[in-house]
PDB file of N, CA and C in Angstrom:
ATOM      1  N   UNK A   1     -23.455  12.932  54.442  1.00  0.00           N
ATOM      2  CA  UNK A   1     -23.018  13.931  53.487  1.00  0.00           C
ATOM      3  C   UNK A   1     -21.757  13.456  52.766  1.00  0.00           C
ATOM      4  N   UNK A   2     -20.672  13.203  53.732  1.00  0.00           N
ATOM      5  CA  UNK A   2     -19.460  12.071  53.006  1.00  0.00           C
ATOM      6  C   UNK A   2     -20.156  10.777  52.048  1.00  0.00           C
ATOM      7  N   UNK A   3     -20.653  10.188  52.706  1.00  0.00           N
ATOM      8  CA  UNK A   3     -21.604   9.286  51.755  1.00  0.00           C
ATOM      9  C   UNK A   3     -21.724   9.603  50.281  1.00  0.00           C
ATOM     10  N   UNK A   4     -22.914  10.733  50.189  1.00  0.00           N
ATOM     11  CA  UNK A   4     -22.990  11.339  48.859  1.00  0.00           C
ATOM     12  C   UNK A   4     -22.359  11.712  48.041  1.00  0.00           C
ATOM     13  N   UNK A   5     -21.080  12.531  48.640  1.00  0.00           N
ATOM     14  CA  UNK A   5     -20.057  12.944  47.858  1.00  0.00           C
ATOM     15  C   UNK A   5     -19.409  11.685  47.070  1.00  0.00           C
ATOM     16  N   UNK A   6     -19.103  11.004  47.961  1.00  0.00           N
ATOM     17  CA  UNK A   6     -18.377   9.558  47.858  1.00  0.00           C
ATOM     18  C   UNK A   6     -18.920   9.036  46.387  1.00  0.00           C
ATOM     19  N   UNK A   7     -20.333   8.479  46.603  1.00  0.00           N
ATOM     20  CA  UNK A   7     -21.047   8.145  45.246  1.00  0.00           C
ATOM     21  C   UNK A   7     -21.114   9.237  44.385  1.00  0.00           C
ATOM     22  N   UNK A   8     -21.596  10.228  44.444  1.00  0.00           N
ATOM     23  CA  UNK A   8     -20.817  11.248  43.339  1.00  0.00           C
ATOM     24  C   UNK A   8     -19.624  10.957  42.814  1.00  0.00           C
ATOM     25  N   UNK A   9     -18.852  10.953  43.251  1.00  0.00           N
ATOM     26  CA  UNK A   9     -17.196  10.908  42.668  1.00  0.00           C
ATOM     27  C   UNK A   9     -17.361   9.543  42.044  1.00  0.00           C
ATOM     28  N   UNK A  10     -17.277   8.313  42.889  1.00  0.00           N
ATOM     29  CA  UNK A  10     -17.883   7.530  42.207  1.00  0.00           C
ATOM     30  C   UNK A  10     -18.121   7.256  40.697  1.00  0.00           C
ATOM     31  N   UNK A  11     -19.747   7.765  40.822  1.00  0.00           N
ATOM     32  CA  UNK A  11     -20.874   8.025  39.580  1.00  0.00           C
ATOM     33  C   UNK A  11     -19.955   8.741  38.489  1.00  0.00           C
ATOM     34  N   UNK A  12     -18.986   9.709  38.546  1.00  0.00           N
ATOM     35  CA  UNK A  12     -18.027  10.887  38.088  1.00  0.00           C
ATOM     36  C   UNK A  12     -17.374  10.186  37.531  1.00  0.00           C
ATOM     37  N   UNK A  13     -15.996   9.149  37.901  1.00  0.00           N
ATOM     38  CA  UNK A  13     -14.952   8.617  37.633  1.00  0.00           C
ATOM     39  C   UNK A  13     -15.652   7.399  35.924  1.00  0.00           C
ATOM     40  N   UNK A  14     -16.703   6.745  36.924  1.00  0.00           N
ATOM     41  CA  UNK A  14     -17.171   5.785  36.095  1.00  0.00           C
ATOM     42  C   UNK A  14     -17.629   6.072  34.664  1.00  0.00           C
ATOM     43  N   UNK A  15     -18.711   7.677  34.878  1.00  0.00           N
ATOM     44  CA  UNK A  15     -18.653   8.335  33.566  1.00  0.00           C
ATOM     45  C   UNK A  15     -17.679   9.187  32.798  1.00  0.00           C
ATOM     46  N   UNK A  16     -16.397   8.710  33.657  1.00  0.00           N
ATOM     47  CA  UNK A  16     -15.397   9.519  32.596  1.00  0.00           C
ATOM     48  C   UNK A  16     -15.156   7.959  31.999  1.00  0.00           C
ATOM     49  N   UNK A  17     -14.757   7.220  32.825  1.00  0.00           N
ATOM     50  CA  UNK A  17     -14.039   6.110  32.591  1.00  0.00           C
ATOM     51  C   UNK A  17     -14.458   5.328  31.108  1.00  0.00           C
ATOM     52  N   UNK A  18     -16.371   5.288  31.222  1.00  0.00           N
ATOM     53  CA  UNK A  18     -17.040   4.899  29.976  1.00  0.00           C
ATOM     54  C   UNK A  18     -16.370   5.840  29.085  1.00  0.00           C
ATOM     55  N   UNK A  19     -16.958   7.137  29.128  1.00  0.00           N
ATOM     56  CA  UNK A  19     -16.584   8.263  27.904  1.00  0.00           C
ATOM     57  C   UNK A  19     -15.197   7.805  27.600  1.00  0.00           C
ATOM     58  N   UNK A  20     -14.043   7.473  28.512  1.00  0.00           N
ATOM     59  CA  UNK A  20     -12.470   7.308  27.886  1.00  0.00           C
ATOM     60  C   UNK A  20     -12.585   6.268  26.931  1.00  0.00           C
ATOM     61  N   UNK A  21     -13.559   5.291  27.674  1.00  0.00           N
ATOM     62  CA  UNK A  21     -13.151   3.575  26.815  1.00  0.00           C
ATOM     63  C   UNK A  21     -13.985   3.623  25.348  1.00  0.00           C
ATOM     64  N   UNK A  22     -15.349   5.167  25.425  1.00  0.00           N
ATOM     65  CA  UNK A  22     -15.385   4.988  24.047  1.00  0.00           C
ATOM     66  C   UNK A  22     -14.901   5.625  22.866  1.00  0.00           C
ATOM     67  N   UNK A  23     -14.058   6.966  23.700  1.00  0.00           N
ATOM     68  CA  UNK A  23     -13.536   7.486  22.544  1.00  0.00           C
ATOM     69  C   UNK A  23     -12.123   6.621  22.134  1.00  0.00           C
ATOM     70  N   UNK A  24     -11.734   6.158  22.822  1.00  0.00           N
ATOM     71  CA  UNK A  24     -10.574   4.579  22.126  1.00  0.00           C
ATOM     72  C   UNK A  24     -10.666   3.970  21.601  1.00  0.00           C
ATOM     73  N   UNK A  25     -12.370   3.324  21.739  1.00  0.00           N
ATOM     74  CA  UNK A  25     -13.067   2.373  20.862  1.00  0.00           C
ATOM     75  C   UNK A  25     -12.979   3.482  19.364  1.00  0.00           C
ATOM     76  N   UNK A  26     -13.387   4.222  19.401  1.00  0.00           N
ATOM     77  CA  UNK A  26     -13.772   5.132  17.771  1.00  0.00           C
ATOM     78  C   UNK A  26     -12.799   5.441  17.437  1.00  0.00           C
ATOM     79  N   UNK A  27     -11.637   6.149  18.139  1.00  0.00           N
ATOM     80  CA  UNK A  27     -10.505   6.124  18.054  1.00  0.00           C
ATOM     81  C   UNK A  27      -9.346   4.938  16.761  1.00  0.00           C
ATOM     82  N   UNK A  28      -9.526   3.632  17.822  1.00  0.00           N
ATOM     83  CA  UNK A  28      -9.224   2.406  17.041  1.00  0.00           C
ATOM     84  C   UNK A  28      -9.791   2.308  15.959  1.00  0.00           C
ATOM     85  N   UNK A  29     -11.352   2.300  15.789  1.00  0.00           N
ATOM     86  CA  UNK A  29     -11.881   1.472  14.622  1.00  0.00           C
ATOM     87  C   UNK A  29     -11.554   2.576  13.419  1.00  0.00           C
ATOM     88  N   UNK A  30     -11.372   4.287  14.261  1.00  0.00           N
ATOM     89  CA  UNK A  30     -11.149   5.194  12.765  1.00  0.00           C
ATOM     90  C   UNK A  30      -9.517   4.573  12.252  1.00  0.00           C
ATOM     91  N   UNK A  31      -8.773   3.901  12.981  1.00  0.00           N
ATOM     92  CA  UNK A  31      -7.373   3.400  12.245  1.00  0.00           C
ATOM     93  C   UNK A  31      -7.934   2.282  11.847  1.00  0.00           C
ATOM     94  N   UNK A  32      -8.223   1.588  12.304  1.00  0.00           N
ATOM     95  CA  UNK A  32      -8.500   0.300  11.718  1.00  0.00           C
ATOM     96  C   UNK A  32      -9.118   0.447   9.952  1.00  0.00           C
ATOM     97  N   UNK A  33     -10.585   0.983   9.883  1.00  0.00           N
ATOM     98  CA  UNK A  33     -10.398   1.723   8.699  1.00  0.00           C
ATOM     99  C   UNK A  33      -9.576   2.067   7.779  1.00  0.00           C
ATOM    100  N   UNK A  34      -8.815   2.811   8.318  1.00  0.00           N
ATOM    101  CA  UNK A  34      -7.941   3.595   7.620  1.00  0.00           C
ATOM    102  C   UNK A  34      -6.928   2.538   6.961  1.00  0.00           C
ATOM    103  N   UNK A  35      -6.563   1.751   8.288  1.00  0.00           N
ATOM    104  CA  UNK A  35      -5.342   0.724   7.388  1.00  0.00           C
ATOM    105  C   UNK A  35      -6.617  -0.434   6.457  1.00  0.00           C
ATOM    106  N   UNK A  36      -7.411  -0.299   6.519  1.00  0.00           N
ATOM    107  CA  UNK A  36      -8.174  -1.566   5.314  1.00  0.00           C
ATOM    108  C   UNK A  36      -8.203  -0.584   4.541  1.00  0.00           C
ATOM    109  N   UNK A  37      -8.755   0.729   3.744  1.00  0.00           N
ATOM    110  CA  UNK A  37      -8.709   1.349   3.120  1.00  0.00           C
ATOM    111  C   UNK A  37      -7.278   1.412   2.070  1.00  0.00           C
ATOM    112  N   UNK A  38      -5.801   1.338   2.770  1.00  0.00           N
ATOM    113  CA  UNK A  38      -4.716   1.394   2.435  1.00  0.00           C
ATOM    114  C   UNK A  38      -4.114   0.369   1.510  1.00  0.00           C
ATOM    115  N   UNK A  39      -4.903  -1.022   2.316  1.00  0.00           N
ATOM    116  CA  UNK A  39      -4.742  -2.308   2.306  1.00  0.00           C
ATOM    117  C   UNK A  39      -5.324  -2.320   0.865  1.00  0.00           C
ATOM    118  N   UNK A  40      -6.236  -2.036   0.814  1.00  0.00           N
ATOM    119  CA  UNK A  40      -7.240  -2.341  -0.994  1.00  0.00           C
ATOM    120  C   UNK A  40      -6.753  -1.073  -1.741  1.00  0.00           C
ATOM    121  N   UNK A  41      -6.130  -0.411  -1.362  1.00  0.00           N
ATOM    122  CA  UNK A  41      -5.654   0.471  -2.344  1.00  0.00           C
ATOM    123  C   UNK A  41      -4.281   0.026  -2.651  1.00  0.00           C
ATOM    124  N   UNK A  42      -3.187  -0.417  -1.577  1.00  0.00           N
ATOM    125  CA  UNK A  42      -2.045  -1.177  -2.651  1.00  0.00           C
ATOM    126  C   UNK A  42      -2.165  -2.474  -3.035  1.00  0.00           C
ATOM    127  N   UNK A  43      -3.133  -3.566  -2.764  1.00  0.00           N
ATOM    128  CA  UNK A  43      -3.697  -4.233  -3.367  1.00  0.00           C
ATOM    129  C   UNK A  43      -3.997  -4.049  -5.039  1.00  0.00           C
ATOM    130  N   UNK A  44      -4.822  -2.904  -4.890  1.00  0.00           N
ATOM    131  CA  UNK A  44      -5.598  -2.250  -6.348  1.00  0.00           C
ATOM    132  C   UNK A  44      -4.229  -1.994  -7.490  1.00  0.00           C
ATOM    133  N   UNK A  45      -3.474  -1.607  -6.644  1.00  0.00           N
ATOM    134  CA  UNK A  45      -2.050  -1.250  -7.263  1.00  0.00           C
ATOM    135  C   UNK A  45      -1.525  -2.399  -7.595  1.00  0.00           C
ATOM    136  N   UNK A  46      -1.260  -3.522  -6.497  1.00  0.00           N
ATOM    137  CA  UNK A  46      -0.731  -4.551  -7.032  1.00  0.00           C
ATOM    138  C   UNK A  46      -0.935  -5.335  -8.668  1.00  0.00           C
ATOM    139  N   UNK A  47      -2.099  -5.402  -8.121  1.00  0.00           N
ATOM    140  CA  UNK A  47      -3.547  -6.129  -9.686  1.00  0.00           C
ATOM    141  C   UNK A  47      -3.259  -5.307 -10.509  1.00  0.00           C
ATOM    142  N   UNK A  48      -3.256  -4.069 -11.020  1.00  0.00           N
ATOM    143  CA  UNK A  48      -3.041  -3.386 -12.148  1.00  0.00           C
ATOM    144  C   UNK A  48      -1.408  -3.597 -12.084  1.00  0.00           C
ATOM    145  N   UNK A  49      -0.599  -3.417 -11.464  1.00  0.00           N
ATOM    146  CA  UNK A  49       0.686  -3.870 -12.553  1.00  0.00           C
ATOM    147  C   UNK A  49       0.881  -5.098 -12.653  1.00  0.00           C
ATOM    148  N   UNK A  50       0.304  -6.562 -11.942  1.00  0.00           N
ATOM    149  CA  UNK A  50       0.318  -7.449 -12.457  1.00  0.00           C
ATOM    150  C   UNK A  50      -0.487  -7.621 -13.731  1.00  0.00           C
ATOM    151  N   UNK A  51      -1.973  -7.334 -14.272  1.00  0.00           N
ATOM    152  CA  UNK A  51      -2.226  -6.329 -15.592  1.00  0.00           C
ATOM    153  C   UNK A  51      -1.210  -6.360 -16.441  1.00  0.00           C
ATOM    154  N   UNK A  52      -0.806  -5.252 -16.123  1.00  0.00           N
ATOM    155  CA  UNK A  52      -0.162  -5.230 -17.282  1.00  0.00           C
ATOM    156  C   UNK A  52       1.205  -5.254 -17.467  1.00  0.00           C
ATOM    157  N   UNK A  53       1.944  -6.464 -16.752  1.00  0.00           N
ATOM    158  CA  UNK A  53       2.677  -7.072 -16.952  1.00  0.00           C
ATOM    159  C   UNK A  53       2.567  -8.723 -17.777  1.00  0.00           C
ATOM    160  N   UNK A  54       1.043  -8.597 -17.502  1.00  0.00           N
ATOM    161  CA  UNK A  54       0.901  -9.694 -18.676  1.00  0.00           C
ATOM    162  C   UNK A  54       0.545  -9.340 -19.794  1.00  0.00           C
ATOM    163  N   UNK A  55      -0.260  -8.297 -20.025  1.00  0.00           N
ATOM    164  CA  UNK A  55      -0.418  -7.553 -20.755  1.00  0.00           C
ATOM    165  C   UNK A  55       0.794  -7.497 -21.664  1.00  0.00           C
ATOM    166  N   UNK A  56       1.980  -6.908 -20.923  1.00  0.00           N
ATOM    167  CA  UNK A  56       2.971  -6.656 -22.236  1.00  0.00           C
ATOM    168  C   UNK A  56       3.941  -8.221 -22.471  1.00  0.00           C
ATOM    169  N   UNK A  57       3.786  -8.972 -21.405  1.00  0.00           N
ATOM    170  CA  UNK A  57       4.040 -10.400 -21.710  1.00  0.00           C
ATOM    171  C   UNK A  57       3.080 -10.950 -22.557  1.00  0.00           C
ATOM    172  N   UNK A  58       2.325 -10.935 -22.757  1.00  0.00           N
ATOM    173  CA  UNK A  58       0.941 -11.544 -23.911  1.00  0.00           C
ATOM    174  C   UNK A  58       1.337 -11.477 -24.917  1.00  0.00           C
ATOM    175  N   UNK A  59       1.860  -9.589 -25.235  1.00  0.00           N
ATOM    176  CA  UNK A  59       1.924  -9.081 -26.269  1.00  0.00           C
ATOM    177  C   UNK A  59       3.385  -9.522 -27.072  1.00  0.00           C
ATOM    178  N   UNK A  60       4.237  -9.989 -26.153  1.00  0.00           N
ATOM    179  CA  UNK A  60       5.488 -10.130 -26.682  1.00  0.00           C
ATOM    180  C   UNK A  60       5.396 -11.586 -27.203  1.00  0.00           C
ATOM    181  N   UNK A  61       4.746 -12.199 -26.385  1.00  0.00           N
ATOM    182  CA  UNK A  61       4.441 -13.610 -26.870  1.00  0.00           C
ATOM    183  C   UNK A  61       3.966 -13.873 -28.342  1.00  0.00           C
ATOM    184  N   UNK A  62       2.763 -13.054 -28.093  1.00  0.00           N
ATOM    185  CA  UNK A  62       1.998 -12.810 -29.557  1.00  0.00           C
ATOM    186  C   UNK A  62       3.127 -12.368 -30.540  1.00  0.00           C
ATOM    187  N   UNK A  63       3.773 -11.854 -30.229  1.00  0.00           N
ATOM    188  CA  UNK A  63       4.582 -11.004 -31.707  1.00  0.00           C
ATOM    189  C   UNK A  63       6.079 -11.981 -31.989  1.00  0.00           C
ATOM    190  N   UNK A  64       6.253 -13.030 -30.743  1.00  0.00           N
ATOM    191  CA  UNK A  64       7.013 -14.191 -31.207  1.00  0.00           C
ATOM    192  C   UNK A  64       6.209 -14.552 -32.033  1.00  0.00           C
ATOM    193  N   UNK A  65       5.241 -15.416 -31.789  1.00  0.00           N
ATOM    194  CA  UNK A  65       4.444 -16.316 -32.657  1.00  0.00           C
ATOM    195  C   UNK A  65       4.259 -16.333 -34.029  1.00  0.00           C
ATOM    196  N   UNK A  66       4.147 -14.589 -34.249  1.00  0.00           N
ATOM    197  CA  UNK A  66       3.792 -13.877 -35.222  1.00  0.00           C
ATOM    198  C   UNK A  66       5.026 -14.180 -36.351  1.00  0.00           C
ATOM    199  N   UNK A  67       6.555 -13.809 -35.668  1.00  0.00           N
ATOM    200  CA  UNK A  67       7.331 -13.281 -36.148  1.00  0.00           C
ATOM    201  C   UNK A  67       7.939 -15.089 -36.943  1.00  0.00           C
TER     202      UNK A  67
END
């Protein structure tokens, strides 16, 4: 009867233990996400004001040339 209990608890611990290690796993990968998401969005930011910083460097160039 100790026996059984024994492997019960056991069987118990082990299926918490999985359930812990996968809500950490989903846990992690929902940050992980999150920071690549962040990552290409100030990226995206970066590229557009480099844009149009040549953009208005182009333009100033051009209107030396011009002038």
């Amino acid at each position: 009867m100790a026996n059984e209990k024994n492997n019960q608890q056991q069987q118990n611990n082990s299926s918490f233990t999985e359930s812990l290690k996968n809500t950490a796993g989903s846990a992690f990968e929902t940050v992980h996400n999150a920071l690549e998401t962040t990552e290409n969005a100030a990226m995206n930011t970066v590229d557009a004001a480099k844009n149009a910083v040549n953009n208005i460097t182009g333009n100033n160039d051009n209107r030396e040339k011009q002038e």
